[in-house]
Protein backbone atom coordinates (compact mmCIF):
# COMPACT_ATOMS: atom_id res chain seq x y z
CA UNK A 1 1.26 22.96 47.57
CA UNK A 2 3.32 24.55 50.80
CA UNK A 3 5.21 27.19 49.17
CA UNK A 4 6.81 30.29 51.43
CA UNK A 5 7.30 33.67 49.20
CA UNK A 6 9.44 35.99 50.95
CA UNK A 7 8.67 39.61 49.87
CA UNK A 8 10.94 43.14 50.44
CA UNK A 9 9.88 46.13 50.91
CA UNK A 10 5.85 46.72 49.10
CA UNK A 11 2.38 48.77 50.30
CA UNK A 12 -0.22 46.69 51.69
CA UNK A 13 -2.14 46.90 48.61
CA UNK A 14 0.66 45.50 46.18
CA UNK A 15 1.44 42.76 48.62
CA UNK A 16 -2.77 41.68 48.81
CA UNK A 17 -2.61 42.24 44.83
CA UNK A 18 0.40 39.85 44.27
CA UNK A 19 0.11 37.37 46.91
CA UNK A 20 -3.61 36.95 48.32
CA UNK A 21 -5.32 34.37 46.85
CA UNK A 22 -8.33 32.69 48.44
CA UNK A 23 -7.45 30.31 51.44
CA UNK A 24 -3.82 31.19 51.39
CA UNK A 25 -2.22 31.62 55.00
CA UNK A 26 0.03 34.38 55.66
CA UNK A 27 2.59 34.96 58.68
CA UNK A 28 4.00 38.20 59.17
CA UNK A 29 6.88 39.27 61.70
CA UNK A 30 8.24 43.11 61.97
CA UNK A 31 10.59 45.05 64.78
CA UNK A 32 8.00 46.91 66.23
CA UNK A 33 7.58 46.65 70.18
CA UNK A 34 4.06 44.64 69.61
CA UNK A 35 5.73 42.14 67.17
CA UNK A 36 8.87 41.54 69.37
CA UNK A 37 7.06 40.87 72.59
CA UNK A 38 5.06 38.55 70.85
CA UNK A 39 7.77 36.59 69.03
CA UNK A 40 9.58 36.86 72.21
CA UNK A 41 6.88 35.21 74.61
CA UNK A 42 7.23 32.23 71.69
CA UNK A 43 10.23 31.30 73.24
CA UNK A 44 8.44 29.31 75.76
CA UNK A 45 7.02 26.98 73.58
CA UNK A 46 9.94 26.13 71.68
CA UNK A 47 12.26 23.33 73.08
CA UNK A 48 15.68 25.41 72.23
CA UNK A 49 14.05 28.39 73.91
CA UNK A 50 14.41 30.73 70.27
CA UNK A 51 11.86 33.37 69.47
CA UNK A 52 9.15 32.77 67.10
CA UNK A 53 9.37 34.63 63.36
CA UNK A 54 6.00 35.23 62.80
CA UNK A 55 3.67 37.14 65.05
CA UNK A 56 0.65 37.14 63.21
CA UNK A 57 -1.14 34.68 60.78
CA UNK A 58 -4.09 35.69 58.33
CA UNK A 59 -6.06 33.76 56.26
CA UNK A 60 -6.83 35.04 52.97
CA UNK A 61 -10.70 35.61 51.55
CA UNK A 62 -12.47 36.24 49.14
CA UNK A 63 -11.87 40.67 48.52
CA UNK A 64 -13.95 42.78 50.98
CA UNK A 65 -16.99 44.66 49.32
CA UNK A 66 -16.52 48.45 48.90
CA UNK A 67 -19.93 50.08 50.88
């Protein structure tokens, strides 16, 4: 099942809490510099020329091991 959740404003931790579940994919976008010049240098992939919205994608795993 494909389903997109669209989330406000959370911490990292309540977002991986919620949300993570093993082999999920997740796409993130933001408005800092980093995130626009990537979404930005999307436009040359796209036929109509429009930024990207995501500038990263994660795969979800199992949780990481405290050491």
């Amino acid at each position: 099942m494909n389903e997109v959740i669209n989330v406000g404003p959370m911490s990292n931790r309540e977002f991986l809490e919620t949300y993570a579940r093993d082999g999920r994919v997740g796409l993130s976008g933001d408005v800092t510099l980093v995130d626009q010049a990537i979404r930005a240098a999307e436009r040359h992939v796209d036929e109509g020329h429009r930024w990207g919205h995501w500038s990263h994608a994660f795969l979800f795993q199992d949780r990481r091991l405290k050491p």
